[in-house]
PDB file of N, CA and C in Angstrom:
ATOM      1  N   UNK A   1       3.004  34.877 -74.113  1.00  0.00           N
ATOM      2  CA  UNK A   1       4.245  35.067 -73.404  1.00  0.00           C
ATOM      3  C   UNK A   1       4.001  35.717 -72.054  1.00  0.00           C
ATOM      4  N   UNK A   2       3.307  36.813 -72.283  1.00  0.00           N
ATOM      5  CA  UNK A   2       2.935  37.443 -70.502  1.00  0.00           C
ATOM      6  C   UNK A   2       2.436  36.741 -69.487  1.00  0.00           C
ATOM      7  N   UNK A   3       1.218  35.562 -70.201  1.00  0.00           N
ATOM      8  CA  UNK A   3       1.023  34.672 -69.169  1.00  0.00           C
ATOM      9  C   UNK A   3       1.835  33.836 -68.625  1.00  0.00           C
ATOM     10  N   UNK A   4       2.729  32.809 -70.013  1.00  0.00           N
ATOM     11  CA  UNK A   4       3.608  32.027 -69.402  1.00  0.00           C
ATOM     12  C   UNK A   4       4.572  32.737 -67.869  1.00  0.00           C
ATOM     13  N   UNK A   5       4.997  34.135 -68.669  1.00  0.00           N
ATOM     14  CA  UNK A   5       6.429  34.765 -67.547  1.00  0.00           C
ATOM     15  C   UNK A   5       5.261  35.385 -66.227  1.00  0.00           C
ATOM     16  N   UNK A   6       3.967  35.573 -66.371  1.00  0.00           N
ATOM     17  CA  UNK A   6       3.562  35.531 -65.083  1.00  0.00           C
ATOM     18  C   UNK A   6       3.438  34.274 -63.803  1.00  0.00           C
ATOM     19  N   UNK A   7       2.932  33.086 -64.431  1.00  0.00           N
ATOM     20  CA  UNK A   7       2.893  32.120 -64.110  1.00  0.00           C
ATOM     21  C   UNK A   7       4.217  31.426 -63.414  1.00  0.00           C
ATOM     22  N   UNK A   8       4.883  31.901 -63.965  1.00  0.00           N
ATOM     23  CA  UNK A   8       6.416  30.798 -64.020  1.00  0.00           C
ATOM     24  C   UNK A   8       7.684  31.378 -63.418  1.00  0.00           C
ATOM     25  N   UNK A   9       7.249  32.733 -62.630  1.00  0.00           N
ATOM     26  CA  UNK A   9       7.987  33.605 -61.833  1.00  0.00           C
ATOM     27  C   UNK A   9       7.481  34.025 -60.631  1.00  0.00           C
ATOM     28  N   UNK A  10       8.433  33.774 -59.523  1.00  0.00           N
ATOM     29  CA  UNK A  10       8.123  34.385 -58.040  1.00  0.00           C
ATOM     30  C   UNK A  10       7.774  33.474 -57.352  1.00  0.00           C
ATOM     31  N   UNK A  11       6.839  33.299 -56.460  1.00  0.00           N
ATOM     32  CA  UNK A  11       6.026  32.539 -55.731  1.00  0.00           C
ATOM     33  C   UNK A  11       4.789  31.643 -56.470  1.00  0.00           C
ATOM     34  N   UNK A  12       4.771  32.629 -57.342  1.00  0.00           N
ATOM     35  CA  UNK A  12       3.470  31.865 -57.964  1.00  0.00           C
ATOM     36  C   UNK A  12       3.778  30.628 -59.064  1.00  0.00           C
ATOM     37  N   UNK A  13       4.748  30.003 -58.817  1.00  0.00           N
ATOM     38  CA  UNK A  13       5.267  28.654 -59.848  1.00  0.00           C
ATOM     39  C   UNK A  13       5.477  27.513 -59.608  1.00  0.00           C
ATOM     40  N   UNK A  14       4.862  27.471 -58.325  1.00  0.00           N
ATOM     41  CA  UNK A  14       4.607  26.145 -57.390  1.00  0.00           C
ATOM     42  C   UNK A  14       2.799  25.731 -58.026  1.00  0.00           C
ATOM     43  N   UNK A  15       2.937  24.314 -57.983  1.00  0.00           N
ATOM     44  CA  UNK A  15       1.610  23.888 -58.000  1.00  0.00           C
ATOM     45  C   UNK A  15       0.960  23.897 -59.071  1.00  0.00           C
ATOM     46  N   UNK A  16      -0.193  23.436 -59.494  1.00  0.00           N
ATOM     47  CA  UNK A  16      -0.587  22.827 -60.653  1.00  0.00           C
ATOM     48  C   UNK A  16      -1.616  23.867 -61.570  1.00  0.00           C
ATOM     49  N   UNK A  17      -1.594  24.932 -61.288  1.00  0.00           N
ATOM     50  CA  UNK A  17      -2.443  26.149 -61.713  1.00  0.00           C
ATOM     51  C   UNK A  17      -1.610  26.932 -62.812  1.00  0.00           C
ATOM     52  N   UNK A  18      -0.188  26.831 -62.404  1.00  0.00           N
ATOM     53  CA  UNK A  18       0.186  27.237 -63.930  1.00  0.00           C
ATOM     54  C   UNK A  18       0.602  26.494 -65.130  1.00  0.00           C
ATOM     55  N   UNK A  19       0.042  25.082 -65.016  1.00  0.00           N
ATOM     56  CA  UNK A  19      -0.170  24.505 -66.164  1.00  0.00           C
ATOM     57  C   UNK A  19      -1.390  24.565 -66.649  1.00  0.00           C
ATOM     58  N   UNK A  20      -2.800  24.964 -65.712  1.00  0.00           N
ATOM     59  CA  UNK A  20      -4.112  24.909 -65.653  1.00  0.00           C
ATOM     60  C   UNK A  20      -3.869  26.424 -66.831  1.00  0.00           C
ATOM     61  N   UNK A  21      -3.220  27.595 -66.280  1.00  0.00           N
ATOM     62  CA  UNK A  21      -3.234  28.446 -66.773  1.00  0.00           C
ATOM     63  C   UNK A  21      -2.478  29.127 -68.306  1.00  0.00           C
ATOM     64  N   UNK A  22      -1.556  28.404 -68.798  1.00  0.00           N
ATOM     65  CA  UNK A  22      -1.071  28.322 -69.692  1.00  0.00           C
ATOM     66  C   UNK A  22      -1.891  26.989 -70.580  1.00  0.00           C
ATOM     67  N   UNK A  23      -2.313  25.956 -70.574  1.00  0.00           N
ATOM     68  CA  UNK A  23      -2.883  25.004 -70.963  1.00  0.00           C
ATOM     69  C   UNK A  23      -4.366  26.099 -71.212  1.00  0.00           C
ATOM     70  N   UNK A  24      -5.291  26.617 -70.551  1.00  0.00           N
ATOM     71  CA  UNK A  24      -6.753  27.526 -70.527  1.00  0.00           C
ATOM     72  C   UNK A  24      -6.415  28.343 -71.525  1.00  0.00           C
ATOM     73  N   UNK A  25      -5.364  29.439 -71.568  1.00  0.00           N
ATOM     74  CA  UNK A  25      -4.748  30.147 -72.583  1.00  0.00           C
ATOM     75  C   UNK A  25      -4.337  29.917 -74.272  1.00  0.00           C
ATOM     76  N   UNK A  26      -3.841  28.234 -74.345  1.00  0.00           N
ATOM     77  CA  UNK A  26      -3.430  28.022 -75.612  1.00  0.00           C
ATOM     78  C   UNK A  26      -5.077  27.413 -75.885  1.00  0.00           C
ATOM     79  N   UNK A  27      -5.988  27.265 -75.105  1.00  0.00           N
ATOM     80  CA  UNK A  27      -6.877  26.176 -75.818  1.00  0.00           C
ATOM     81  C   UNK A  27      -7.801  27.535 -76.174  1.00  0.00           C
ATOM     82  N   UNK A  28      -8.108  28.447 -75.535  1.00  0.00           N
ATOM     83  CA  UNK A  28      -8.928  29.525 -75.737  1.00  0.00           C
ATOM     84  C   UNK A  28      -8.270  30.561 -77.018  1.00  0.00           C
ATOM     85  N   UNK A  29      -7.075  30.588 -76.927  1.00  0.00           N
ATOM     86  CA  UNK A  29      -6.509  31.187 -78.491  1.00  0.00           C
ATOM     87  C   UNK A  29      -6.629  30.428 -79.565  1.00  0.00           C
ATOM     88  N   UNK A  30      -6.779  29.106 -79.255  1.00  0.00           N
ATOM     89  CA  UNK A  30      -7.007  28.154 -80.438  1.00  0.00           C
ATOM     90  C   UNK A  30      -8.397  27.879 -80.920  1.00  0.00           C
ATOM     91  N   UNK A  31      -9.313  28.267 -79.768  1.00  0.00           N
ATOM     92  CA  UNK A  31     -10.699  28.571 -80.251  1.00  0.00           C
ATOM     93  C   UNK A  31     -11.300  29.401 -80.854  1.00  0.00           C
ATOM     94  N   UNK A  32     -10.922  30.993 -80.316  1.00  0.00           N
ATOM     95  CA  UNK A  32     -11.241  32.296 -80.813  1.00  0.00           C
ATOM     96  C   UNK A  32     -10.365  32.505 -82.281  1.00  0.00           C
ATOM     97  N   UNK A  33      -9.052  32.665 -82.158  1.00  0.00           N
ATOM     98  CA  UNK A  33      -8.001  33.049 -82.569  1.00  0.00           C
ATOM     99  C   UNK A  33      -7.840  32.248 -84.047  1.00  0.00           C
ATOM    100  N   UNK A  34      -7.436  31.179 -83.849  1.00  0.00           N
ATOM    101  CA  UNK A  34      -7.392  30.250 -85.137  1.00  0.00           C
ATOM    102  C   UNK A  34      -8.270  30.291 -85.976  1.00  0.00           C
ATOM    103  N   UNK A  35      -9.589  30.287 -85.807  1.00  0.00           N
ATOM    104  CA  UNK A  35     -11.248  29.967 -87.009  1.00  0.00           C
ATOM    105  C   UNK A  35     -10.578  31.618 -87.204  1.00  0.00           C
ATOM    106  N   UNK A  36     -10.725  32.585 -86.885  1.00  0.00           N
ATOM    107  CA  UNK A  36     -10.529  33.991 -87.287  1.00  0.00           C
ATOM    108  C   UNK A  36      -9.529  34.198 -88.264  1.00  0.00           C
ATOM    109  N   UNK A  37      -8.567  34.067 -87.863  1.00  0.00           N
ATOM    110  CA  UNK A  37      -7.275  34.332 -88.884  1.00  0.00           C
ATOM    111  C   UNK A  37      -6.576  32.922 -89.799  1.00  0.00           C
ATOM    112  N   UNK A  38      -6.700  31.785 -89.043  1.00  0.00           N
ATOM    113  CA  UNK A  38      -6.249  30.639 -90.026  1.00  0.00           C
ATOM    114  C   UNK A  38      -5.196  30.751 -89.725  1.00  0.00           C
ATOM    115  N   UNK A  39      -4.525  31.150 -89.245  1.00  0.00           N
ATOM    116  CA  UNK A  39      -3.134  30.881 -88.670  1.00  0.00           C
ATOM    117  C   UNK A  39      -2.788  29.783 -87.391  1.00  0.00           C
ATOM    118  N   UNK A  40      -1.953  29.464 -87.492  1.00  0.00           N
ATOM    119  CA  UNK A  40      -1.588  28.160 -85.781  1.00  0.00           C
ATOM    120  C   UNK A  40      -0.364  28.704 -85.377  1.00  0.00           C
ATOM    121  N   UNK A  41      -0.764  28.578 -83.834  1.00  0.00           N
ATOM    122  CA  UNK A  41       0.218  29.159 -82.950  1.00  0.00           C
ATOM    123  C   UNK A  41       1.537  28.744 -82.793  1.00  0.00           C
ATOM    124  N   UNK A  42       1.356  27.592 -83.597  1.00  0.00           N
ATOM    125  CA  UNK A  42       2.996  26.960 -83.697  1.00  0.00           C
ATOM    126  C   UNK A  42       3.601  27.077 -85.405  1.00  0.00           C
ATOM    127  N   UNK A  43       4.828  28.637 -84.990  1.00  0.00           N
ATOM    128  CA  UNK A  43       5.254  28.850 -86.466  1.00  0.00           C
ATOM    129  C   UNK A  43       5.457  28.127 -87.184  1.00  0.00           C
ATOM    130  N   UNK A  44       6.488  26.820 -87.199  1.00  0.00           N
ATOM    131  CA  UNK A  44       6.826  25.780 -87.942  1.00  0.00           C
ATOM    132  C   UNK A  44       6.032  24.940 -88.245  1.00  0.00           C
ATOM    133  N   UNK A  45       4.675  24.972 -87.660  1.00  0.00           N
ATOM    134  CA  UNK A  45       3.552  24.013 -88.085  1.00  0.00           C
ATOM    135  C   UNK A  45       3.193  24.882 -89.693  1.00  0.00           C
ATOM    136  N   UNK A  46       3.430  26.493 -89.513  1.00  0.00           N
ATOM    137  CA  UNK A  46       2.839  26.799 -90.633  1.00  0.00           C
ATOM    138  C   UNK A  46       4.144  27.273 -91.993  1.00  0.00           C
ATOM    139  N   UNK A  47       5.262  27.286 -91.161  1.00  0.00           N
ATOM    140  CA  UNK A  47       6.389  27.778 -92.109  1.00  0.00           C
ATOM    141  C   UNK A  47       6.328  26.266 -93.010  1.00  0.00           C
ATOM    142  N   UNK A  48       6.214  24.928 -92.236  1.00  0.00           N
ATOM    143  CA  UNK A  48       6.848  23.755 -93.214  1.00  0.00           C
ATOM    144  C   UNK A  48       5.721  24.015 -94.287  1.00  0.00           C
ATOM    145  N   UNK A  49       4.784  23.706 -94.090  1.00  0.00           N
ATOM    146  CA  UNK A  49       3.511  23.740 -95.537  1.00  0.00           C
ATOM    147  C   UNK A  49       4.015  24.537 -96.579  1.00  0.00           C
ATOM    148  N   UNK A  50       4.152  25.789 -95.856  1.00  0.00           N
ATOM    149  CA  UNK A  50       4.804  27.036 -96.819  1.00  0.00           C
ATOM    150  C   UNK A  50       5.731  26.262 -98.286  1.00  0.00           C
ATOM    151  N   UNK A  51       6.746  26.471 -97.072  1.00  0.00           N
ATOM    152  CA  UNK A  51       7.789  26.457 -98.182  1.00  0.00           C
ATOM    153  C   UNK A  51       7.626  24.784 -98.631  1.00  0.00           C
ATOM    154  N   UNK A  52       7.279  23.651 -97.983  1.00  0.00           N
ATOM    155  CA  UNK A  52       7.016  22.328 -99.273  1.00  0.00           C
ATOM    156  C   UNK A  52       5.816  22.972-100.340  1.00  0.00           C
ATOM    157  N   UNK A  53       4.754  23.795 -99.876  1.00  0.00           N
ATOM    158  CA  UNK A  53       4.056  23.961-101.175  1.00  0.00           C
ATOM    159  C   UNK A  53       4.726  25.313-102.631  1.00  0.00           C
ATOM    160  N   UNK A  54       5.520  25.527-101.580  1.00  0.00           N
ATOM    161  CA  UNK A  54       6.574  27.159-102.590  1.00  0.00           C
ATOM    162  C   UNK A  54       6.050  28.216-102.245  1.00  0.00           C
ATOM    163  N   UNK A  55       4.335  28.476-101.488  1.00  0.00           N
ATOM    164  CA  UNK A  55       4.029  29.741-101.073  1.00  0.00           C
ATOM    165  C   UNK A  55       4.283  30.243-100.308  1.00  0.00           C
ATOM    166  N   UNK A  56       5.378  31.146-100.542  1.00  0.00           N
ATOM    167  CA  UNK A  56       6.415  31.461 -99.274  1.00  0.00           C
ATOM    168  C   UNK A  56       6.395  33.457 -99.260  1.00  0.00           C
ATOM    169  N   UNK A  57       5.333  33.782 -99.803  1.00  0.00           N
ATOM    170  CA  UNK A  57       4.797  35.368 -99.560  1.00  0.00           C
ATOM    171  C   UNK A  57       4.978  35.574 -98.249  1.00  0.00           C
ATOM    172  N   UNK A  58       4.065  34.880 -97.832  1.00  0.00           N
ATOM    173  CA  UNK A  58       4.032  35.894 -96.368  1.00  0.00           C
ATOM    174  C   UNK A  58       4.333  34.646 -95.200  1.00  0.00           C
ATOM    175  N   UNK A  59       5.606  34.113 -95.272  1.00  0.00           N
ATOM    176  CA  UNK A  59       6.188  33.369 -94.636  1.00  0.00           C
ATOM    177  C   UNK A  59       6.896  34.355 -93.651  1.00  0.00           C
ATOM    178  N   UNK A  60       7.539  35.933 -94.271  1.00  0.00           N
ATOM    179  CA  UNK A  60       8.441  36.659 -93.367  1.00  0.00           C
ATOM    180  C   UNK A  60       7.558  36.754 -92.117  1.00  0.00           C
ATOM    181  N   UNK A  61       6.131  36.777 -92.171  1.00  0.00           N
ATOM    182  CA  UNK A  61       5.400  37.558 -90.887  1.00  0.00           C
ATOM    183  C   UNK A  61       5.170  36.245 -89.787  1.00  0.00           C
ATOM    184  N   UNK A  62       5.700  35.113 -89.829  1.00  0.00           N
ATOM    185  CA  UNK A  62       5.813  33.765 -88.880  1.00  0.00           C
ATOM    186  C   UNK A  62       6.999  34.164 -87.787  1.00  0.00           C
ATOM    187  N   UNK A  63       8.165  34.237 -88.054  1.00  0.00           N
ATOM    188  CA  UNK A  63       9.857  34.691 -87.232  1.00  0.00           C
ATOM    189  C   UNK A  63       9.480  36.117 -86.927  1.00  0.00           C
ATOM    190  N   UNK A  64       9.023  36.796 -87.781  1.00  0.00           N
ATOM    191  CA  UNK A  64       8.671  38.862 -87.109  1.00  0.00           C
ATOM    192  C   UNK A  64       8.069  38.525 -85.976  1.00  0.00           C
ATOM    193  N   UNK A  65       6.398  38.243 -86.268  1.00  0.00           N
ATOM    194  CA  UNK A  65       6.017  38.371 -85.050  1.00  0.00           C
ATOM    195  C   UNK A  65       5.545  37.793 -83.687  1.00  0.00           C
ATOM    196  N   UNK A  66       6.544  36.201 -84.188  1.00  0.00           N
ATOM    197  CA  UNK A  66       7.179  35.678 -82.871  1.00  0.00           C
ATOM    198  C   UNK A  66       8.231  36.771 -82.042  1.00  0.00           C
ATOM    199  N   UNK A  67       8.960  36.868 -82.103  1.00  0.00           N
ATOM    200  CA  UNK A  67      10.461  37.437 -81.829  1.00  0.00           C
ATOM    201  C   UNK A  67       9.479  38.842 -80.939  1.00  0.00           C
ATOM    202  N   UNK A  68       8.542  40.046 -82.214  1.00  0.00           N
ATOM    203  CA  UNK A  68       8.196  40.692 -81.465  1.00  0.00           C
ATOM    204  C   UNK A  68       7.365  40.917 -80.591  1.00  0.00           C
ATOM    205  N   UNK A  69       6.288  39.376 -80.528  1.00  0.00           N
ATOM    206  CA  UNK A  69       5.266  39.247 -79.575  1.00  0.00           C
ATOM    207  C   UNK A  69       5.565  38.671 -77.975  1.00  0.00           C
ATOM    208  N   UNK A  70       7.156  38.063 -78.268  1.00  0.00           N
ATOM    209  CA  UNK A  70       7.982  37.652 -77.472  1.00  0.00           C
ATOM    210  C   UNK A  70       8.136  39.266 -76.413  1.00  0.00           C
ATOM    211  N   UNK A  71       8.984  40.032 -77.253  1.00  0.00           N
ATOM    212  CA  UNK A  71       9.353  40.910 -76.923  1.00  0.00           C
ATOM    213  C   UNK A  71       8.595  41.925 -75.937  1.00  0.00           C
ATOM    214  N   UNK A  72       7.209  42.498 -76.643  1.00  0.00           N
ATOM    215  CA  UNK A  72       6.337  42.937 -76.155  1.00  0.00           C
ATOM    216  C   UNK A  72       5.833  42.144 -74.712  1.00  0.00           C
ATOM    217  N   UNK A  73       5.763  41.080 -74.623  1.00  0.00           N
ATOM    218  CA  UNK A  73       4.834  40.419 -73.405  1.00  0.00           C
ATOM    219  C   UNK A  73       6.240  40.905 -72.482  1.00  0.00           C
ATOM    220  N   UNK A  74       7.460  40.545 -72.297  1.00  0.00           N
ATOM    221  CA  UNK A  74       8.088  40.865 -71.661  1.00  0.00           C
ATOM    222  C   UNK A  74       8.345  42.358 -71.129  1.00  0.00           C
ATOM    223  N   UNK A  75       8.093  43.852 -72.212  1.00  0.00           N
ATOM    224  CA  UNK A  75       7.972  44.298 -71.373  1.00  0.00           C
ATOM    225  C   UNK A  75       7.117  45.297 -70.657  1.00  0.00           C
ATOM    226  N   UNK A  76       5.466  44.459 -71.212  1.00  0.00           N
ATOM    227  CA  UNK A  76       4.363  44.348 -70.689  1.00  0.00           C
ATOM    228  C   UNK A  76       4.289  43.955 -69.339  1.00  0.00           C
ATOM    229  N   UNK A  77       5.016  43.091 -68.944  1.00  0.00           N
ATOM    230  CA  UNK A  77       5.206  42.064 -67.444  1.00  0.00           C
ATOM    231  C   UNK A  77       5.842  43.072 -66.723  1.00  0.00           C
ATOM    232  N   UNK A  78       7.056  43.805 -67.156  1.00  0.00           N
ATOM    233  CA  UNK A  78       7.487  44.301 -66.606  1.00  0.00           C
ATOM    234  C   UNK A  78       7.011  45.694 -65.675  1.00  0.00           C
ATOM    235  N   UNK A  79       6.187  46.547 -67.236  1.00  0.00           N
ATOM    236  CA  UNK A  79       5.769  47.700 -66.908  1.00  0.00           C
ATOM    237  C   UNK A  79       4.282  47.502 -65.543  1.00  0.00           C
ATOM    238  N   UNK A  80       3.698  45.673 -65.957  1.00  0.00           N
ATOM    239  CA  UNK A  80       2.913  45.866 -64.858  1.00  0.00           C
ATOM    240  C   UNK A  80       3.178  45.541 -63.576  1.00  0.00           C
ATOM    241  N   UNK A  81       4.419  45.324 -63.453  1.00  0.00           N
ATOM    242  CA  UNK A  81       5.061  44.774 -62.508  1.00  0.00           C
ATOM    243  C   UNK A  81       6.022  45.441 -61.552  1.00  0.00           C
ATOM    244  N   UNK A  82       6.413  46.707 -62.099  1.00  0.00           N
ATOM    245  CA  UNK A  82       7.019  47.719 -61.960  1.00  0.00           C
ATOM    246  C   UNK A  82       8.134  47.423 -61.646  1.00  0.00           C
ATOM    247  N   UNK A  83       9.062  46.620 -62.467  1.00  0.00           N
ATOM    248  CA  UNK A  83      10.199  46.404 -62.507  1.00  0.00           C
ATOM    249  C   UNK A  83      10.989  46.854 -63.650  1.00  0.00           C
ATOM    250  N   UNK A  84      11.958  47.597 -63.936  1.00  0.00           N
ATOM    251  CA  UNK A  84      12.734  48.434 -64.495  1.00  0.00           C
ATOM    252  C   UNK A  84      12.560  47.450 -66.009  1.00  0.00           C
ATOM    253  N   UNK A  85      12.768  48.045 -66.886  1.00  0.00           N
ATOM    254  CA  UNK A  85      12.824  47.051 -68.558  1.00  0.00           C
ATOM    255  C   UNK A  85      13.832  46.598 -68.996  1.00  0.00           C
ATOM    256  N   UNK A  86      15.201  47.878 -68.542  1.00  0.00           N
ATOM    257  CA  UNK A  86      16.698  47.525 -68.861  1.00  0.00           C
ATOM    258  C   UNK A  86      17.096  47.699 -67.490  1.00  0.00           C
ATOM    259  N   UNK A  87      17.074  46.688 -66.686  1.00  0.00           N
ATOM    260  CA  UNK A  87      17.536  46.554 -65.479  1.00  0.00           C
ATOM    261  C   UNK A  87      19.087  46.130 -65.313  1.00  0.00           C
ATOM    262  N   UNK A  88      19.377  45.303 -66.420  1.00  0.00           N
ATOM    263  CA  UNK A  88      20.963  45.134 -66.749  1.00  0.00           C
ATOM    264  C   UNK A  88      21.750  46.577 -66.752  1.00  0.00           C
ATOM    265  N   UNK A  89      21.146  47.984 -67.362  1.00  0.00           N
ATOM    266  CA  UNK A  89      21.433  48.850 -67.539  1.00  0.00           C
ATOM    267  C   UNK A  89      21.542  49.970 -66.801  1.00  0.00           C
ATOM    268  N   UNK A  90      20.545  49.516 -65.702  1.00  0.00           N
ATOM    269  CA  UNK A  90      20.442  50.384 -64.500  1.00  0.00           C
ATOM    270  C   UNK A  90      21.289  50.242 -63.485  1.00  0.00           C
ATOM    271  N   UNK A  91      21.222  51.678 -62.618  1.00  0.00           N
ATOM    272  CA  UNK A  91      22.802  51.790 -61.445  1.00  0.00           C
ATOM    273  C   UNK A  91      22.299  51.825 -60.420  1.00  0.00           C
ATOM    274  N   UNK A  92      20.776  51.290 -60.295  1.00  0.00           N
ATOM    275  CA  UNK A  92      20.400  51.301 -59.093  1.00  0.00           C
ATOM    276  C   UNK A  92      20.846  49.900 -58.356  1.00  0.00           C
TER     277      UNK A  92
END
């Protein structure tokens, strides 16, 4: 997520480097990342198996830590970016 919202905001979202850069990102998590844990980066690739095979234990941790890895990159971007987190909230 931090890369995508770096890439895809400001000036820098012109031109063919932030597909280079989001495309470098999913193929390098899918190299390291995947053989390690056995998991795939696309939840519903792993929720459907789940529940057609009934092993649905640890299905809750697919929606958790999307939502909070979502969450985090955003306001990771922010804090390095030095733009306020609840800016809706602010009176500046």
């Amino acid at each position: 997520m931090l890369v995508i919202i770096n890439v895809s905001t400001g000036s820098k979202e012109t031109g063919i480097f932030a597909g280079i850069a989001i495309g470098g990102l999913v193929f390098l998590e899918a190299l390291v990342c995947g053989p390690i844990t056995g998991a795939s980066m696309n939840p519903i690739r792993s929720i459907a198996p789940a529940v057609v095979s009934g092993n649905i234990t640890h299905l809750w941790i697919y929606p958790t830590a999307t939502i909070i890895g979502a969450l985090l990159g955003i306001i990771v971007y922010k804090i390095i970016n030095n733009k306020p987190i609840f800016s809706r909230f602010n009176t500046k």
